[in-house]
C-alpha atoms as a PDB file:
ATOM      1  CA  UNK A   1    -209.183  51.996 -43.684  1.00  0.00           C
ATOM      2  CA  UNK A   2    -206.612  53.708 -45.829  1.00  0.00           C
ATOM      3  CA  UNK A   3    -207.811  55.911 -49.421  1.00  0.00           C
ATOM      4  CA  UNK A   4    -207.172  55.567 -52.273  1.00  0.00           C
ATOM      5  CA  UNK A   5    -205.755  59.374 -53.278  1.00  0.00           C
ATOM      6  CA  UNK A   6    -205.303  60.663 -56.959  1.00  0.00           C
ATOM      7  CA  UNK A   7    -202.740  63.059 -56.486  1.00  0.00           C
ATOM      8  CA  UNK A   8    -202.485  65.044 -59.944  1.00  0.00           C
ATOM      9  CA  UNK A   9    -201.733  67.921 -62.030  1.00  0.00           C
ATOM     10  CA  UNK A  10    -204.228  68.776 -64.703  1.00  0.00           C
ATOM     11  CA  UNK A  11    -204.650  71.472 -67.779  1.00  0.00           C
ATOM     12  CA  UNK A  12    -207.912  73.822 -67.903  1.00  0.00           C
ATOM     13  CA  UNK A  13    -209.104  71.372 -70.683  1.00  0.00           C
ATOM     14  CA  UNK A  14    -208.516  68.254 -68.282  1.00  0.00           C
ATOM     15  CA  UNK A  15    -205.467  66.667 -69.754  1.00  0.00           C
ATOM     16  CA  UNK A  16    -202.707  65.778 -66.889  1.00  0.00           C
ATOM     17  CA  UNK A  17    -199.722  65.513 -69.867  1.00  0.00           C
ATOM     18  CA  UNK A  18    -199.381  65.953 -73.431  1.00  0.00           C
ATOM     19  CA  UNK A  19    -199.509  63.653 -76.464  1.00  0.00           C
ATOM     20  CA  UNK A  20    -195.836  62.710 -75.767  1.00  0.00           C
ATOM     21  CA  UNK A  21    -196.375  61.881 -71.813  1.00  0.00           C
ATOM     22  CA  UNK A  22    -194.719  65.608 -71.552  1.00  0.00           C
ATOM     23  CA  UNK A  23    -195.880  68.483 -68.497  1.00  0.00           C
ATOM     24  CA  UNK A  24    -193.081  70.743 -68.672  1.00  0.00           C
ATOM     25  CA  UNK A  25    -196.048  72.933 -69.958  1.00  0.00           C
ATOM     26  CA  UNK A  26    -197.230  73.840 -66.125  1.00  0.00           C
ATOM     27  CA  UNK A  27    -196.636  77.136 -65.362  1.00  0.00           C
ATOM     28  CA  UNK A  28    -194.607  76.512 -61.867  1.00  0.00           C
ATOM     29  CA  UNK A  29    -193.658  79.155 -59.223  1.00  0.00           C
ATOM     30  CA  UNK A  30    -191.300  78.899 -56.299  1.00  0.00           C
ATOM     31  CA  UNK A  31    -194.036  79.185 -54.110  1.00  0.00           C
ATOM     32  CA  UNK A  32    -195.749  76.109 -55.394  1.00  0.00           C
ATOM     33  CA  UNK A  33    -193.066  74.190 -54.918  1.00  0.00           C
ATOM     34  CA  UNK A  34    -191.915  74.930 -51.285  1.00  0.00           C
ATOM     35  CA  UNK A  35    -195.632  73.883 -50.754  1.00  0.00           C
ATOM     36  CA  UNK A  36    -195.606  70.948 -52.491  1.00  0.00           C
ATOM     37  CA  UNK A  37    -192.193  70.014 -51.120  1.00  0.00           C
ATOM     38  CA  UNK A  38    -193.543  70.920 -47.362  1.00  0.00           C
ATOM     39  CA  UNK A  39    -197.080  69.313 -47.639  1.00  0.00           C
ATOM     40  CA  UNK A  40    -196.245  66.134 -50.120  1.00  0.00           C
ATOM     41  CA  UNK A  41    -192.775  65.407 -50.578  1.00  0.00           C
ATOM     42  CA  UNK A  42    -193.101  61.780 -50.786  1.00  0.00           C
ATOM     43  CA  UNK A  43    -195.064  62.425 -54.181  1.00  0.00           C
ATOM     44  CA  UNK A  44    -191.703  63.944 -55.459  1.00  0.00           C
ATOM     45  CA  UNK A  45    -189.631  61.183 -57.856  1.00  0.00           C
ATOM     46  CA  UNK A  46    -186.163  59.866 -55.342  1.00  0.00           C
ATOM     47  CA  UNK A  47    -183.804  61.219 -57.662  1.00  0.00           C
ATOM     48  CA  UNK A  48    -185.549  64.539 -57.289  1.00  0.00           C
ATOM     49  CA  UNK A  49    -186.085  64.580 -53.827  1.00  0.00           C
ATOM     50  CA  UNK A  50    -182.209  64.068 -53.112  1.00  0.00           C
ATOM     51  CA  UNK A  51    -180.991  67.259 -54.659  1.00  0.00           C
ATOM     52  CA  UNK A  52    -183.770  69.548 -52.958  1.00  0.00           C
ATOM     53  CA  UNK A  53    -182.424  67.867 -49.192  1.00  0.00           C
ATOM     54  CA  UNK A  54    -185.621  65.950 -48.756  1.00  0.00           C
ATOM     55  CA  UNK A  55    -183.800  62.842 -49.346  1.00  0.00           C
ATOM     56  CA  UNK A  56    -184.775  62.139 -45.566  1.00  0.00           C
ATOM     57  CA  UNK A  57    -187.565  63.470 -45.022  1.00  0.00           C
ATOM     58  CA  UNK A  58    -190.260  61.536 -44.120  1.00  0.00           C
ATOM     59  CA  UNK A  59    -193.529  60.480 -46.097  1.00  0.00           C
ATOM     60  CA  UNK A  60    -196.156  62.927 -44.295  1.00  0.00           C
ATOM     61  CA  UNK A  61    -199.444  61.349 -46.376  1.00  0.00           C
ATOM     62  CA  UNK A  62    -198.587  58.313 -48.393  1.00  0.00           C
ATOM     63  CA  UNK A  63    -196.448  54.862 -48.275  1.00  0.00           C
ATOM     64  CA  UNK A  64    -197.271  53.283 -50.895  1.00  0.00           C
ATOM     65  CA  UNK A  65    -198.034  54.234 -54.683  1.00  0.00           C
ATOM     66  CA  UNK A  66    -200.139  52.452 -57.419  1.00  0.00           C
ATOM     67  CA  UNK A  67    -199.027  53.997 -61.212  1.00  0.00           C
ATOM     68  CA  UNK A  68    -199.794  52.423 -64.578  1.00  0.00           C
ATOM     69  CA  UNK A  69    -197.027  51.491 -67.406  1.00  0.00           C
ATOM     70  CA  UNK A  70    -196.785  54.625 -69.143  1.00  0.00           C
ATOM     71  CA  UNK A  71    -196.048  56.541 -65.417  1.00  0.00           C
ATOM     72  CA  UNK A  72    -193.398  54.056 -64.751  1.00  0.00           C
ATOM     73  CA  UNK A  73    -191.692  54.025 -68.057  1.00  0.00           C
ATOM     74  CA  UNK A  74    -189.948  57.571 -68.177  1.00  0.00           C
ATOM     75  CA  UNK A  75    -188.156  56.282 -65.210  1.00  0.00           C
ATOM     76  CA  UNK A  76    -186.379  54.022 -67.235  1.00  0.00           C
ATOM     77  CA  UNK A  77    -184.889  57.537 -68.509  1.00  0.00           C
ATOM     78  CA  UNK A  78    -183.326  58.747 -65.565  1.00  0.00           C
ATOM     79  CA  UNK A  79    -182.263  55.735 -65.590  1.00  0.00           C
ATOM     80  CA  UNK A  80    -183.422  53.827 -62.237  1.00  0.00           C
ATOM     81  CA  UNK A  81    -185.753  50.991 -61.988  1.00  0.00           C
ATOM     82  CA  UNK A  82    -186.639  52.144 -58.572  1.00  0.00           C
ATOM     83  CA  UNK A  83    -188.281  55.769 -59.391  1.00  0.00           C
ATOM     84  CA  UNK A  84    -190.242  56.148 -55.889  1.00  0.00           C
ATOM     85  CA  UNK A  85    -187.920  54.114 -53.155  1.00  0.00           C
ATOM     86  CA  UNK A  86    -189.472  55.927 -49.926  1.00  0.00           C
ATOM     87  CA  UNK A  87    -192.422  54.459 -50.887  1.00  0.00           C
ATOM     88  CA  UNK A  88    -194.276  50.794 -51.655  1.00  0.00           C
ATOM     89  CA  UNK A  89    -194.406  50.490 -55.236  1.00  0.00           C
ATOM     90  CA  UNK A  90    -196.928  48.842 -57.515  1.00  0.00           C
ATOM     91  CA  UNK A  91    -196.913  48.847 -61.298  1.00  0.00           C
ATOM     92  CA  UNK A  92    -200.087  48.065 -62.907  1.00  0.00           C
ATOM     93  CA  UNK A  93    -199.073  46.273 -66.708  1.00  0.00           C
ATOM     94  CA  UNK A  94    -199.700  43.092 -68.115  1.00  0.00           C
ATOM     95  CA  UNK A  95    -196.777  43.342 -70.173  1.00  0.00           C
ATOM     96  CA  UNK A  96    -194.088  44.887 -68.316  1.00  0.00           C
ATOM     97  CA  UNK A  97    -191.258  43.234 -66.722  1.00  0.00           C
ATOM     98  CA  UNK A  98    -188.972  44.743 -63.978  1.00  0.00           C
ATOM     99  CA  UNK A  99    -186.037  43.322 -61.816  1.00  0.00           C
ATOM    100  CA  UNK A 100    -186.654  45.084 -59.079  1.00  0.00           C
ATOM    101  CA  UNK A 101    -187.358  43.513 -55.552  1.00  0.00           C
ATOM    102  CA  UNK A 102    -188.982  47.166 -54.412  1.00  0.00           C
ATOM    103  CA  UNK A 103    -191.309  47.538 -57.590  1.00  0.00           C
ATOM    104  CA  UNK A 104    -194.280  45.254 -57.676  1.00  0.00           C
ATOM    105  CA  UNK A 105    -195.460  44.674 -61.008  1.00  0.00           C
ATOM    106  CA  UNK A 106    -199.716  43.632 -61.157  1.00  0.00           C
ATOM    107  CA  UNK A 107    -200.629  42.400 -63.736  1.00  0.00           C
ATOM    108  CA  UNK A 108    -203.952  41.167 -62.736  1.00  0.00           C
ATOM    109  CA  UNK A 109    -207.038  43.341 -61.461  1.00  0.00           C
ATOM    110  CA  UNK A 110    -205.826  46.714 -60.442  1.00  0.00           C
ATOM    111  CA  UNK A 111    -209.180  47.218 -58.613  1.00  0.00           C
ATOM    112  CA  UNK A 112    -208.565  43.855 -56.876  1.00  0.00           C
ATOM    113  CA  UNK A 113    -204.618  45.501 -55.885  1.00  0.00           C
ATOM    114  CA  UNK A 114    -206.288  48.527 -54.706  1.00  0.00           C
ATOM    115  CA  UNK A 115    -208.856  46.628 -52.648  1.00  0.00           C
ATOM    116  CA  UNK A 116    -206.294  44.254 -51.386  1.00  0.00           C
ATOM    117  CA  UNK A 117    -203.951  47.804 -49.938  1.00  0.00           C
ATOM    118  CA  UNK A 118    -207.081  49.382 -48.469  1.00  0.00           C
ATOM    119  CA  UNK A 119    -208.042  46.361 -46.492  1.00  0.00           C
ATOM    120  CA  UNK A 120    -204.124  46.394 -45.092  1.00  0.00           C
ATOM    121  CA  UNK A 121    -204.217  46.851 -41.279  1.00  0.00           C
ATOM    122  CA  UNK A 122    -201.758  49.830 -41.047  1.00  0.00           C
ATOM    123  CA  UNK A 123    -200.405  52.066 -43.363  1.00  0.00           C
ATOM    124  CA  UNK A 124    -200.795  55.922 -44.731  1.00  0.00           C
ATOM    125  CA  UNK A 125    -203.045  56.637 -47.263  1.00  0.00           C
ATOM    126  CA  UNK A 126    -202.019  55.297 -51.214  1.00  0.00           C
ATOM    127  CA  UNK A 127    -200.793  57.441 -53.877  1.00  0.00           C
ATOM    128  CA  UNK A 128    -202.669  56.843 -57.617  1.00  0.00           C
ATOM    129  CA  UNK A 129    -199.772  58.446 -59.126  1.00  0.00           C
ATOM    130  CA  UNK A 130    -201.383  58.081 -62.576  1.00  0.00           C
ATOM    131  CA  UNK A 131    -202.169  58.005 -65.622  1.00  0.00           C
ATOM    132  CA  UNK A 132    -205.636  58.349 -67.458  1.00  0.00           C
ATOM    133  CA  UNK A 133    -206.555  54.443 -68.361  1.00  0.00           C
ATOM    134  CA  UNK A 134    -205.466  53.587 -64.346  1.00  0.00           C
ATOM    135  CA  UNK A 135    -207.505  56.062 -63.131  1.00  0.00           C
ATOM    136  CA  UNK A 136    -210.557  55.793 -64.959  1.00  0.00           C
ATOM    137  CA  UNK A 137    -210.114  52.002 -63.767  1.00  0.00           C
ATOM    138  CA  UNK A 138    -209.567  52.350 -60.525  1.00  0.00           C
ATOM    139  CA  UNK A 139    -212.337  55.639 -60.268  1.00  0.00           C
ATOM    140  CA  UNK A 140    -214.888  53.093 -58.178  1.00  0.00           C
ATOM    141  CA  UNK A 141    -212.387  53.056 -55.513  1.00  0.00           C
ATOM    142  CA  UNK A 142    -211.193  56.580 -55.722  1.00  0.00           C
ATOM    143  CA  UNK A 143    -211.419  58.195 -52.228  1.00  0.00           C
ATOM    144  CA  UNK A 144    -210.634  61.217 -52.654  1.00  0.00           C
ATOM    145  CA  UNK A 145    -208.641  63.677 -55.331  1.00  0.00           C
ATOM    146  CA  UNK A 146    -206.303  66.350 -55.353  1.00  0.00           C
ATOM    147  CA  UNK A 147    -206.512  68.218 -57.829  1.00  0.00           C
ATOM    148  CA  UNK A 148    -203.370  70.713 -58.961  1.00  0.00           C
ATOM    149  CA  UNK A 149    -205.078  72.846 -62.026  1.00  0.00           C
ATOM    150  CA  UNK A 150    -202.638  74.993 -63.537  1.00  0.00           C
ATOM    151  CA  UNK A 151    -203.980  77.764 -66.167  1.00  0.00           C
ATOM    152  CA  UNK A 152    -203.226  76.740 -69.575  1.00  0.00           C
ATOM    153  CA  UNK A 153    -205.071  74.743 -72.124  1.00  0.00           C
ATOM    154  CA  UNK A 154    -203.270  71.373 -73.577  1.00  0.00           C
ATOM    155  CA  UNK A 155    -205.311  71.175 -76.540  1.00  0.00           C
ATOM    156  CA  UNK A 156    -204.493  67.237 -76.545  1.00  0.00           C
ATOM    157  CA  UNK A 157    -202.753  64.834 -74.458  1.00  0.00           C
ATOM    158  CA  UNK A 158    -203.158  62.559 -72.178  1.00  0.00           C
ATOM    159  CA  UNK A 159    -207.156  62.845 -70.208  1.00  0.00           C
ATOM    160  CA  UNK A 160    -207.067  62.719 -66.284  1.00  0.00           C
ATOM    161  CA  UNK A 161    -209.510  59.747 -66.908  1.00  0.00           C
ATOM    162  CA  UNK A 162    -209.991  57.336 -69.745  1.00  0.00           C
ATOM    163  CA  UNK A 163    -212.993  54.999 -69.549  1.00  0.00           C
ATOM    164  CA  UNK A 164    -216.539  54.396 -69.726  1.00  0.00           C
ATOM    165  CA  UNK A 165    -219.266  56.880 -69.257  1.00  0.00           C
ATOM    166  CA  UNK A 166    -219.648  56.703 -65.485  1.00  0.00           C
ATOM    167  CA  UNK A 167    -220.416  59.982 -63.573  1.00  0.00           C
ATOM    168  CA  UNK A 168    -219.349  60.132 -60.377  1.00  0.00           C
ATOM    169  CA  UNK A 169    -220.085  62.954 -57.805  1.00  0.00           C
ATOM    170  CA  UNK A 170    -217.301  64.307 -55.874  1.00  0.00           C
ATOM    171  CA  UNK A 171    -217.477  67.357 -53.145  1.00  0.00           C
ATOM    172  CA  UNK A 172    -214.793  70.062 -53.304  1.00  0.00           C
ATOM    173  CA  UNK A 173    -213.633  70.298 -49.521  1.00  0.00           C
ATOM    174  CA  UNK A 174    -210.651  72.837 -49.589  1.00  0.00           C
ATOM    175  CA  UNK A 175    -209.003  75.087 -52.043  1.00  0.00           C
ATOM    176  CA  UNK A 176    -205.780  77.144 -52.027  1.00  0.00           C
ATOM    177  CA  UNK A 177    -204.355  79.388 -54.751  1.00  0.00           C
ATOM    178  CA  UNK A 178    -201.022  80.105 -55.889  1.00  0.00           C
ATOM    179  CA  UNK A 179    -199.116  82.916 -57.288  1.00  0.00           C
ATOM    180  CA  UNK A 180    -198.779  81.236 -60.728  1.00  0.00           C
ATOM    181  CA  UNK A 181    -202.442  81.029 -61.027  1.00  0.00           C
ATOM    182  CA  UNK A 182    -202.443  77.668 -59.899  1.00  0.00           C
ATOM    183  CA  UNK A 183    -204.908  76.506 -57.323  1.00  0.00           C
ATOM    184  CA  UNK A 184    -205.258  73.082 -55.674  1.00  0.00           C
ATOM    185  CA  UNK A 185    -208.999  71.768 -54.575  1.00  0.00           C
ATOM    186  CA  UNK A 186    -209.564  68.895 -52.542  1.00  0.00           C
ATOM    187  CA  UNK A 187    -212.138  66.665 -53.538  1.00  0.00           C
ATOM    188  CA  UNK A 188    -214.053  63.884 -51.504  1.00  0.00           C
ATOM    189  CA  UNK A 189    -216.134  60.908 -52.719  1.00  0.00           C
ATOM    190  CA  UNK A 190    -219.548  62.164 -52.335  1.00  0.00           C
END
């Protein structure tokens, strides 16, 4: 069965942007991102990926991503309504509207979505690209997380999970630091 993966970047003081959706605030280093561009590069946006040459290079964990409204919307920036095209793309809003045959807007259950992908016969692993309200709904089917901390404090923004009081126990599997004091842990349902 494929997981359900939070991939995502978070502050010391658990925020994973800030008030204004921004994370230009991560300290980065070059040696991050060669790791992140070697190990994940399908989590990198497609109008990033092109001008680093990994325009063709293929999806190594995930083919298909689940992000909420307020994920998808900066994309609208760039401007493309398409932000992730080597991958499956779902949109979880009951509001939002896109005319995009490869975005998938749900606007129903996002657990039932999720559900509904895991059960799929084939298939990598999905991406829960973000944010907080999405992930603290979709946290009972939450596999496994991978966890980017970066050291500095947000002091507000927006939480890695927004929900209900519901501790649940996860078991830290791997770690690897970086030269900008970042380190990323891997994290399994326990």
């Amino acid at each position: 069965m494929r997981k359900l993966v939070y991939y995502i970047g978070v502050s010391l003081d658990g925020y994973i942007a800030g008030p204004k959706a921004e994370f230009d605030f991560y300290p980065l280093s070059d040696q991050m991102a060669a790791w992140i561009n070697t190990r994940y590069p399908e989590t990198l946006p497609t109008h990033i990926r092109e001008p680093l040459g990994l325009a063709n290079e293929p999806n190594k964990v995930f083919d298909t991503l689940v992000m909420g409204r307020g994920t998808y919307e900066p994309a609208l920036d760039v401007p493309t309504t398409s932000p992730y095209s080597h991958l499956r793309q779902y949109v979880v809003s009951s509001t939002l509207k896109i005319d995009d045959p490869t975005v998938t807007v749900e606007s129903g259950d996002p657990l039932a979505l999720v559900r509904r992908l895991k059960a799929e016969d084939t298939g990598m692993d999905i991406y829960l690209c973000g944010g907080g309200k999405l992930a603290g709904a979709l946290l009972p089917e939450i596999d496994e997380i991978i966890l980017k901390s970066y050291p500095v404090v947000a002091g507000a923004g927006i939480p890695m999970f927004s929900g209900p009081f519901r501790p649940t126990l996860f078991t830290p599997t791997r770690r690897e630091s970086f030269d900008n004091g970042a380190q990323v842990t891997w994290l399994a349902r326990a």
